[in-house]
C-alpha atoms as a PDB file:
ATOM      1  CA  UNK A   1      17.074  18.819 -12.939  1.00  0.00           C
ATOM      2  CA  UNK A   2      15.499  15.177 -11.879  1.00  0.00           C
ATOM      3  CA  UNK A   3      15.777  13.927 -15.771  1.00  0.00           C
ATOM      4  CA  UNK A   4      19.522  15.182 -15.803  1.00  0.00           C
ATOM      5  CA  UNK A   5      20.311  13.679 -12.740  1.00  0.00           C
ATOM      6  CA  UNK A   6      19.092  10.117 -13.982  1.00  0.00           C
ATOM      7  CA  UNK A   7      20.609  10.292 -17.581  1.00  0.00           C
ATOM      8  CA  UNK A   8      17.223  11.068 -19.281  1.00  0.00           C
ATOM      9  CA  UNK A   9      16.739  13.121 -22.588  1.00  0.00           C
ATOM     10  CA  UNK A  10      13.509  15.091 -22.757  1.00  0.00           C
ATOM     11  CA  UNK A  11      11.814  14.348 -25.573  1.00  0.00           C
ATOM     12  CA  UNK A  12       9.051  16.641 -25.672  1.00  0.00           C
ATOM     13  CA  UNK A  13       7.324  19.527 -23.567  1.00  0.00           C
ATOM     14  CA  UNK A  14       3.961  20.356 -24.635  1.00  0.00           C
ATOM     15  CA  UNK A  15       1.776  22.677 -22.109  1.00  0.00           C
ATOM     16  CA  UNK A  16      -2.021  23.901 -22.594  1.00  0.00           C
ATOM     17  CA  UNK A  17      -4.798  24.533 -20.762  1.00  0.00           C
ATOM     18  CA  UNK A  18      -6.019  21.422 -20.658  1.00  0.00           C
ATOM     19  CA  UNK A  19      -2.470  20.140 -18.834  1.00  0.00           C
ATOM     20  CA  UNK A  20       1.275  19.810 -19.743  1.00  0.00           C
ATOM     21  CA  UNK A  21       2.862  16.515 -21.000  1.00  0.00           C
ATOM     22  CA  UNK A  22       6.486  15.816 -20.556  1.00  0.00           C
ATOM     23  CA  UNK A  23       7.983  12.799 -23.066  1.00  0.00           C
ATOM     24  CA  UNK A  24      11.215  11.696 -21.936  1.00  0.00           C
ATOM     25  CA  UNK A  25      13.737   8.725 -22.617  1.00  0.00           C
ATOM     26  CA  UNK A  26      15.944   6.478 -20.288  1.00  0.00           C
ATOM     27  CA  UNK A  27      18.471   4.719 -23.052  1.00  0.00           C
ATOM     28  CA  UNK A  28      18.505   6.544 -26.214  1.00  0.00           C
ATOM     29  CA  UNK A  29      20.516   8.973 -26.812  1.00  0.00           C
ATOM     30  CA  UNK A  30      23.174   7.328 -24.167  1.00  0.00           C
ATOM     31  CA  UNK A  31      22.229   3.824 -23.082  1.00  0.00           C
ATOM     32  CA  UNK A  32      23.046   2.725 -19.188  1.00  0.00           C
ATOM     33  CA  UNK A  33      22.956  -0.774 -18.046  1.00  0.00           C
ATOM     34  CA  UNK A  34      19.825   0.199 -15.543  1.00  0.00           C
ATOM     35  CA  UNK A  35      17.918   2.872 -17.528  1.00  0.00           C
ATOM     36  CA  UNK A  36      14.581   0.769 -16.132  1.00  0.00           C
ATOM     37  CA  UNK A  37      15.896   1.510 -12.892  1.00  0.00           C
ATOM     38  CA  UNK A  38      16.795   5.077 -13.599  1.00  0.00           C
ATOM     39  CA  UNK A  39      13.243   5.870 -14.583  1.00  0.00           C
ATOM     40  CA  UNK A  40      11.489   4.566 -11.602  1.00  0.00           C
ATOM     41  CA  UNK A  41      13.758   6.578  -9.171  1.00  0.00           C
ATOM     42  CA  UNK A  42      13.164   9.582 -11.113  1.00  0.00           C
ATOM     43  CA  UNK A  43       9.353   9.348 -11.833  1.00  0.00           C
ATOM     44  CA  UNK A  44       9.297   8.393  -7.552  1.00  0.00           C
ATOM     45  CA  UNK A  45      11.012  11.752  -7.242  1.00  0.00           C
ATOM     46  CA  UNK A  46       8.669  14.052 -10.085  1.00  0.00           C
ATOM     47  CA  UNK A  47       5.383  12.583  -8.590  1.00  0.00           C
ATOM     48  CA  UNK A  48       5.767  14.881  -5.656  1.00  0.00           C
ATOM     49  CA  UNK A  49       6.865  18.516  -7.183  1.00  0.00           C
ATOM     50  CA  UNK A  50       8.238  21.041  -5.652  1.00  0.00           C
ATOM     51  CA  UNK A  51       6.739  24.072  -3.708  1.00  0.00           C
ATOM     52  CA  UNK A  52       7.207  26.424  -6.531  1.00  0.00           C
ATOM     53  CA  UNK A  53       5.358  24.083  -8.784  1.00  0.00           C
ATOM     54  CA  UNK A  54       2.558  22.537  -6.764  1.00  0.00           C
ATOM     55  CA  UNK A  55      -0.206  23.861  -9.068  1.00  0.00           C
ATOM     56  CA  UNK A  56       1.613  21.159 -11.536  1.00  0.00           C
ATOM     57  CA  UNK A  57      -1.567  18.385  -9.871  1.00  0.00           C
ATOM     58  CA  UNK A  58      -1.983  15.647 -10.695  1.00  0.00           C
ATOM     59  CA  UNK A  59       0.810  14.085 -11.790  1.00  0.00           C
ATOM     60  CA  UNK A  60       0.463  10.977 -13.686  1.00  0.00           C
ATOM     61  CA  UNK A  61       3.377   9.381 -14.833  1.00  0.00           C
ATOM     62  CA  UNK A  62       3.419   6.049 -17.224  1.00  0.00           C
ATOM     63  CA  UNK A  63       6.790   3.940 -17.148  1.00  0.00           C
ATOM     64  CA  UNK A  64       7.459   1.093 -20.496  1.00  0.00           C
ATOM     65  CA  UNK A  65      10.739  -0.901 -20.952  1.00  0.00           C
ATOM     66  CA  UNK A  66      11.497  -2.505 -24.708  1.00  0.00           C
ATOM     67  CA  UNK A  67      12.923  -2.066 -28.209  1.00  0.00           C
ATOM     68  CA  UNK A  68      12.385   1.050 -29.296  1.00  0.00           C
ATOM     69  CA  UNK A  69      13.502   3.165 -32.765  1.00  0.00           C
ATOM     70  CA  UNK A  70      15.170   6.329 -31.547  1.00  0.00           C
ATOM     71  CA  UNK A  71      16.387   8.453 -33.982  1.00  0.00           C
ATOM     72  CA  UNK A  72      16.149  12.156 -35.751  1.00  0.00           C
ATOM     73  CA  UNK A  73      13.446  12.926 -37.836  1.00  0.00           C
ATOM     74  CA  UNK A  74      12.828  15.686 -40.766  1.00  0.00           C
ATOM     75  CA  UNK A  75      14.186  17.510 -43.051  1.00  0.00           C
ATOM     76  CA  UNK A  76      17.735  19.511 -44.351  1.00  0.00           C
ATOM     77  CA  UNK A  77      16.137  22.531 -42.606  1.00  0.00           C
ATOM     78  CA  UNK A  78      14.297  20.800 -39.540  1.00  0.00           C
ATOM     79  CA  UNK A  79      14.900  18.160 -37.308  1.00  0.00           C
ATOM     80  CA  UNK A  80      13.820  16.548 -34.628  1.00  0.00           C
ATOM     81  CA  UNK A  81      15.109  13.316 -32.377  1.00  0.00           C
ATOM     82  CA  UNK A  82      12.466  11.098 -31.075  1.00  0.00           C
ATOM     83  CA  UNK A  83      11.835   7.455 -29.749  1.00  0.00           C
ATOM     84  CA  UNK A  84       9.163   5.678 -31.091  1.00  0.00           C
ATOM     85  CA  UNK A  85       7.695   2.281 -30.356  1.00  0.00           C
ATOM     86  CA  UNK A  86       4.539   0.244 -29.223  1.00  0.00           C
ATOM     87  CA  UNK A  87       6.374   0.221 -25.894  1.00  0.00           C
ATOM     88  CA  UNK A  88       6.115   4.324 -26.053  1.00  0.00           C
ATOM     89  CA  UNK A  89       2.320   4.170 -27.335  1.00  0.00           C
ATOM     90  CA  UNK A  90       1.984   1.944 -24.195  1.00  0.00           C
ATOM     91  CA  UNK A  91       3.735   4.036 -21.554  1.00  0.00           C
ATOM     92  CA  UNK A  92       1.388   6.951 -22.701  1.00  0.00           C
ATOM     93  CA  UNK A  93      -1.559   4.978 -22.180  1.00  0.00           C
ATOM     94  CA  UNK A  94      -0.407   4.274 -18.475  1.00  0.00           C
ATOM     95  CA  UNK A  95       0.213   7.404 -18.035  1.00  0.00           C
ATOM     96  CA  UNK A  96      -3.509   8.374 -18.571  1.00  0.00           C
ATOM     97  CA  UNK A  97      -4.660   5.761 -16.327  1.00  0.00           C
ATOM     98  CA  UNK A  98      -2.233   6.210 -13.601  1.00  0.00           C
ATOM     99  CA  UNK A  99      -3.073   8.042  -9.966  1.00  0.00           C
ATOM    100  CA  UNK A 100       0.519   8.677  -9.983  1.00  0.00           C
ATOM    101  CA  UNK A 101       2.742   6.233 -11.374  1.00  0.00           C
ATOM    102  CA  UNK A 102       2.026   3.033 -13.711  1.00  0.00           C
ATOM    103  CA  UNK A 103       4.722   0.627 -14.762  1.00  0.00           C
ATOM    104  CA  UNK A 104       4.580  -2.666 -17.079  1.00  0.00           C
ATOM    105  CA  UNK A 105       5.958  -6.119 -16.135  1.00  0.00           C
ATOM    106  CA  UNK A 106       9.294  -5.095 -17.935  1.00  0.00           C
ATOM    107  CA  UNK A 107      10.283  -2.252 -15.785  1.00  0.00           C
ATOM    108  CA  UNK A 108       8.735  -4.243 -12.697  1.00  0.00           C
ATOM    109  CA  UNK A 109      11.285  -7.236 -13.664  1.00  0.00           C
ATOM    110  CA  UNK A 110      14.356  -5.105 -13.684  1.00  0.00           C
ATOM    111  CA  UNK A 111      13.775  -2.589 -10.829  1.00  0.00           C
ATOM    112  CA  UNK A 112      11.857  -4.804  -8.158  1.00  0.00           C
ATOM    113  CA  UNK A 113      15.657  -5.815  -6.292  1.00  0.00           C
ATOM    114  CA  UNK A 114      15.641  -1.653  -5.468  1.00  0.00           C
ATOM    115  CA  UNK A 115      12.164  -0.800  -5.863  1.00  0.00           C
ATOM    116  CA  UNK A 116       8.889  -1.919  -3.991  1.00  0.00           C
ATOM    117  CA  UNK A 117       6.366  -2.084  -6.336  1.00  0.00           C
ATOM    118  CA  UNK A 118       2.441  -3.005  -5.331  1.00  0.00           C
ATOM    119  CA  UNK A 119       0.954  -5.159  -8.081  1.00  0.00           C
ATOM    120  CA  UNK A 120      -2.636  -4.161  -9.448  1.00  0.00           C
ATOM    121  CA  UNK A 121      -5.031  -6.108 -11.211  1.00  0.00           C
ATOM    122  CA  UNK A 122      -4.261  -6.161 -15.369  1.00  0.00           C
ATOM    123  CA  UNK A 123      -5.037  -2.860 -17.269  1.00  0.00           C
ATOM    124  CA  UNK A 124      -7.222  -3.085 -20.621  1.00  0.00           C
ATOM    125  CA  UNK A 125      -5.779  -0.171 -22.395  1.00  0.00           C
ATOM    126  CA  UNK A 126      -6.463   0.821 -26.012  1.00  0.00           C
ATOM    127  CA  UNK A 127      -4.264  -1.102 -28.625  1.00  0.00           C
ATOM    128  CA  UNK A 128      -3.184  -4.551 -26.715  1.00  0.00           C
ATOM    129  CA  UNK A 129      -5.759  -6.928 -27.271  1.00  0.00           C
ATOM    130  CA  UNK A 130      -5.580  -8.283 -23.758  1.00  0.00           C
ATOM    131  CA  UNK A 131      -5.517  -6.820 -20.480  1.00  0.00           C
ATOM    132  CA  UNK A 132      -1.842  -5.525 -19.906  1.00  0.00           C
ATOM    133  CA  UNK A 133       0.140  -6.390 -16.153  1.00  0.00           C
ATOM    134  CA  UNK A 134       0.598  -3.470 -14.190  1.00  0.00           C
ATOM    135  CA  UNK A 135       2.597  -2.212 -11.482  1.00  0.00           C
ATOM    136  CA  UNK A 136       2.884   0.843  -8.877  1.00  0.00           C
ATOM    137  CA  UNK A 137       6.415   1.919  -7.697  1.00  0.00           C
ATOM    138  CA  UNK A 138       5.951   2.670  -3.687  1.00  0.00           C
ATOM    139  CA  UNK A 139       9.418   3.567  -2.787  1.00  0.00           C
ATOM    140  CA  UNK A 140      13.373   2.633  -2.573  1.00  0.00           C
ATOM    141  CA  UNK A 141      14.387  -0.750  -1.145  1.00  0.00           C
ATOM    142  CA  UNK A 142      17.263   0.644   1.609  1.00  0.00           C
ATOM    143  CA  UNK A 143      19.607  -2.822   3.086  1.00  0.00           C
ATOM    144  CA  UNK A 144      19.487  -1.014   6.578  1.00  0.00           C
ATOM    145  CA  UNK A 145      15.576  -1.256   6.596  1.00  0.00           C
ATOM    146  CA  UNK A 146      16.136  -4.825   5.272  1.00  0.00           C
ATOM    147  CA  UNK A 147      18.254  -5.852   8.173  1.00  0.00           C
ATOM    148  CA  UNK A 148      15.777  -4.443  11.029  1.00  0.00           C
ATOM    149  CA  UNK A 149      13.033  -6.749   9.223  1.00  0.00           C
ATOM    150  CA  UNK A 150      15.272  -9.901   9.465  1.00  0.00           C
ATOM    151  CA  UNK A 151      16.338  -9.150  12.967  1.00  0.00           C
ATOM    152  CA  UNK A 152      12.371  -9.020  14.393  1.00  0.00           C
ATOM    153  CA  UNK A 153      11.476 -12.125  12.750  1.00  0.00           C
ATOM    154  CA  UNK A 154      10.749 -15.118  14.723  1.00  0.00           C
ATOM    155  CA  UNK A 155      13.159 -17.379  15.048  1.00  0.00           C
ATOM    156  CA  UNK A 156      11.676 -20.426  13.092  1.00  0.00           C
ATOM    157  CA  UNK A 157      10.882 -17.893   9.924  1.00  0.00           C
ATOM    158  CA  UNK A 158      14.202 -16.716  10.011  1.00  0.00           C
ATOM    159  CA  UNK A 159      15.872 -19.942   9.473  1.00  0.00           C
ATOM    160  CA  UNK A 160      13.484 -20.544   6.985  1.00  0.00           C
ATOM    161  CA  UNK A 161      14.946 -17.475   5.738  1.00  0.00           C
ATOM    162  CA  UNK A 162      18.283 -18.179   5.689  1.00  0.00           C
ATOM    163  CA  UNK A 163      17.751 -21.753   4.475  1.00  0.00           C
ATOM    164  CA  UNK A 164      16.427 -19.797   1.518  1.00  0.00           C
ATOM    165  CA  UNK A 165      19.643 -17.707   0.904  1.00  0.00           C
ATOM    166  CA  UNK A 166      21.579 -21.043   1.095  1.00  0.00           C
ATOM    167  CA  UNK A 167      19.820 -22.434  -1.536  1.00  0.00           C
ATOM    168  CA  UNK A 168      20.164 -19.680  -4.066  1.00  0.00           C
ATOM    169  CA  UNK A 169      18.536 -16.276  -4.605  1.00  0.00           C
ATOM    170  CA  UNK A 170      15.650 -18.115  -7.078  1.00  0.00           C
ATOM    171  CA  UNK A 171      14.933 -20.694  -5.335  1.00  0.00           C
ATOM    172  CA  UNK A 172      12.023 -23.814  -6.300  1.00  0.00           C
ATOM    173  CA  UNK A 173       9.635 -24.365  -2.559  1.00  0.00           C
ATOM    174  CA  UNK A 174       9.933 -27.755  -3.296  1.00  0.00           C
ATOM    175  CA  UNK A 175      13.733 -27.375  -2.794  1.00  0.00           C
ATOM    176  CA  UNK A 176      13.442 -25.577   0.397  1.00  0.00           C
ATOM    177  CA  UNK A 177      11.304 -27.910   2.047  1.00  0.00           C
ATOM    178  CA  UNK A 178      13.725 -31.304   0.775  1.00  0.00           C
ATOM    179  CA  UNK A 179      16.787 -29.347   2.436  1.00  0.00           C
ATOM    180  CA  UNK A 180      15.011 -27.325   5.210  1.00  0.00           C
ATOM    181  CA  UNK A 181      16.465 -28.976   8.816  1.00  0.00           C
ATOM    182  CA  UNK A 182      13.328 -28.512  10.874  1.00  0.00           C
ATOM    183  CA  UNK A 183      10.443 -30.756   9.499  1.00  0.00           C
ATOM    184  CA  UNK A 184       6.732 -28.854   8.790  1.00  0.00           C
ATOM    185  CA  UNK A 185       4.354 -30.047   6.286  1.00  0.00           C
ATOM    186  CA  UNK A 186       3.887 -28.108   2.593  1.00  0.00           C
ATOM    187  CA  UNK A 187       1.127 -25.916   3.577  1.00  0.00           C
ATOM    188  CA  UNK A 188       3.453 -24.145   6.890  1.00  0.00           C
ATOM    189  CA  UNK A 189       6.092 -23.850   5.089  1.00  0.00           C
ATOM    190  CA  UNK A 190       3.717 -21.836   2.147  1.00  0.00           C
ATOM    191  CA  UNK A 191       2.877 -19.704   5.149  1.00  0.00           C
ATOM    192  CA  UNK A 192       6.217 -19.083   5.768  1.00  0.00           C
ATOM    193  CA  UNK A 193       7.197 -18.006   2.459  1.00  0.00           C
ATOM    194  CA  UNK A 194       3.769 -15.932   2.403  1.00  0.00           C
ATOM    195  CA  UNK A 195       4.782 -14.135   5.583  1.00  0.00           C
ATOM    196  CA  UNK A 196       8.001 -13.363   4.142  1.00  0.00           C
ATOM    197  CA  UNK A 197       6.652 -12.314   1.062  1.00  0.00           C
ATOM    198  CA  UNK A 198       4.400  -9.771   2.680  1.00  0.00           C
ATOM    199  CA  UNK A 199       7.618  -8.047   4.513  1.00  0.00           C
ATOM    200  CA  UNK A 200       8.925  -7.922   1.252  1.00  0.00           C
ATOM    201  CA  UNK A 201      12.102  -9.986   1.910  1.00  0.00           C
ATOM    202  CA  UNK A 202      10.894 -12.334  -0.930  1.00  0.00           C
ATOM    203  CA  UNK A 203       8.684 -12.223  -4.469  1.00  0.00           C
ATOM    204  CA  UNK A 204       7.368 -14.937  -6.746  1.00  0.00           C
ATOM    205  CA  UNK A 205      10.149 -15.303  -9.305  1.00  0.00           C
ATOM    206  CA  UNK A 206       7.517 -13.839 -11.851  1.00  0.00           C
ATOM    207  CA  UNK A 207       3.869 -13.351 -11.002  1.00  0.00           C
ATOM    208  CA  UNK A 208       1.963 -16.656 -11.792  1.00  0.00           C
ATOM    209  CA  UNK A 209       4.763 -18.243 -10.056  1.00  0.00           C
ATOM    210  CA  UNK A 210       3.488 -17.767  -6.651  1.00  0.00           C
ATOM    211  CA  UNK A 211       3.771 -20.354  -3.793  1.00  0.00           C
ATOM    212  CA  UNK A 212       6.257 -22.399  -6.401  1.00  0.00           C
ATOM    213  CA  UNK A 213       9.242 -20.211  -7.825  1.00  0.00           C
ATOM    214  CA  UNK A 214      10.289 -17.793  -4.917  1.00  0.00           C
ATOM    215  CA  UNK A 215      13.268 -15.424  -5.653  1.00  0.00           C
ATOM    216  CA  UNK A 216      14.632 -12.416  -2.996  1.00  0.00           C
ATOM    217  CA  UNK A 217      13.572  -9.077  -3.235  1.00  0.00           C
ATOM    218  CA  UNK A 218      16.987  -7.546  -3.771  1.00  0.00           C
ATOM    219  CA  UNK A 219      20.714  -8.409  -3.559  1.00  0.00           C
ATOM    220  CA  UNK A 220      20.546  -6.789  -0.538  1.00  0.00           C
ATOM    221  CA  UNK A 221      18.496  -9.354   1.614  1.00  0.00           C
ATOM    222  CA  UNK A 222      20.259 -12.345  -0.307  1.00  0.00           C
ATOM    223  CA  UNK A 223      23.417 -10.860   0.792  1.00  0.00           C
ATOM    224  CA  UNK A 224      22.445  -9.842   3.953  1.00  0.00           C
ATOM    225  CA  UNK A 225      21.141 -12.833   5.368  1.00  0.00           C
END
C-alpha cells in the first residue's frame, strides 16, 4: 500500500460511524534521512482515494515533524508500539482542521525543495498558546517543469536569476543587488525577486524573511540555472 511504499508504520486504525482515523509514523520504527518528505508524498497520494474507496470523503490529513517517544507499551500479556509526543497531539489537531492536508513549519522546512506548499494564515488550535504556522502541500516540484519556467522568463529576470544561483542557493537581496551587473534601484529588483517568487523558482529563506533572505525552491532550479 501508499504507507508501505513510503516506509511508514501504521500506528492505529480505528473506524465508526462517525468516520475512520488512520495514525501512522514516518521515522520510528526505521528512521530515513527524509521521513518529512516521505509523508508529504504519501498524504499527496491518500488525499485522493481510489475508486473502490471513494465513499472514504473527506479526507483530512494532518502532517507534524519533531522529537517524538516511540516505543511499546503494556503488559507481559499485551502490547502495543506507539509514538507519542506534543508534535503527534499537534498533527491530530491539523488533521481536524484540514480541507485535505495541513502541515507545520517543520515539515514545510524540509520538504519545500520537492514540494509546493501554499502558506495559510496561522492556526489557533487547542493546546499551543499561540496561533501555530501552517502549510498546504499542492503537489511535486518536477526539474523538467522548472526548466520550461526559466526558459519563458524575460530576459532581464532571468539574469537576475542566474545572478542569484551565482551567489549561493540562500542568498541576502542586499548581496544580489551589490554584485548584480545591470544597475536598478532596491524596489525593481524586490519586484524581481517577487516575480520569481510567485513562479516558485525562489522562497523567503524562512517566512518573516521575505524581501531580505531569499533561498531557491529546490536543488533543482539552483542546479539548473
Amino acid at each position: 500500500g501508499v504507507l508501505a511504499r513510503f516506509g511508514a508504520a501504521l500506528i492505529q486504525l480505528s473506524v465508526g460511524d462517525k468516520g475512520s482515523y488512520l495514525y501512522a509514523a514516518f521515522g520510528a520504527p526505521i528512521a530515513h534521512e527524509n521521513d518529512a518528505l516521505r509523508a508529504v508524498r504519501a498524504a499527496l497520494e491518500l488525499r485522493t482515494p481510489p475508486p473502490e474507496l471513494s465513499f472514504v470523503s473527506p479526507v483530512r490529513i494532518g502532517i507534524s515533524y519533531g522529537q517524538m517517544r516511540a516505543r511499546a507499551n503494556g503488559g507481559p500479556t499485551r502490547r502495543t508500539y506507539g509514538v507519542l509526543s506534543d508534535r503527534t497531539n499537534l498533527a491530530a489537531r491539523l488533521m481536524q482542521s484540514a480541507d485535505d492536508i495541513l502541515c507545520d513549519a517543520a515539515v514545510y522546512e524540509l520538504a519545500r525543495a520537492q514540494v509546493q506548499f501554499e502558506n495559510l494564515p496561522p492556526l489557533t488550535v487547542k493546546g499551543k498558546e499561540r496561533p501555530v504556522q501552517v502549510f498546504r502541500p499542492l503537489a511535486e516540484r518536477h526539474p523538467d517543469d522548472i526548466g520550461g519556467v526559466v526558459d519563458r522568463l524575460e530576459p532581464a529576470i532571468q539574469l537576475t536569476l542566474k545572478v542569484a544561483s551565482v551567489v549561493g542557493p540562500v542568498f541576502e537581496a542586499t548581496v544580489l543587488q551589490a554584485v548584480h551587473p545591470l544597475p536598478a534601484d532596491s524596489t525593481a529588483r524586490d519586484q524581481e525577486l517577487a516575480a520569481l517568487a510567485a513562479l516558485g523558482l525562489l522562497l523567503p529563506a524562512t517566512p518573516e524573511d521575505a524581501a531580505r533572505r531569499w533561498a531557491f525552491a529546490d536543488a533543482a532550479a539552483h542546479e539548473l540555472v
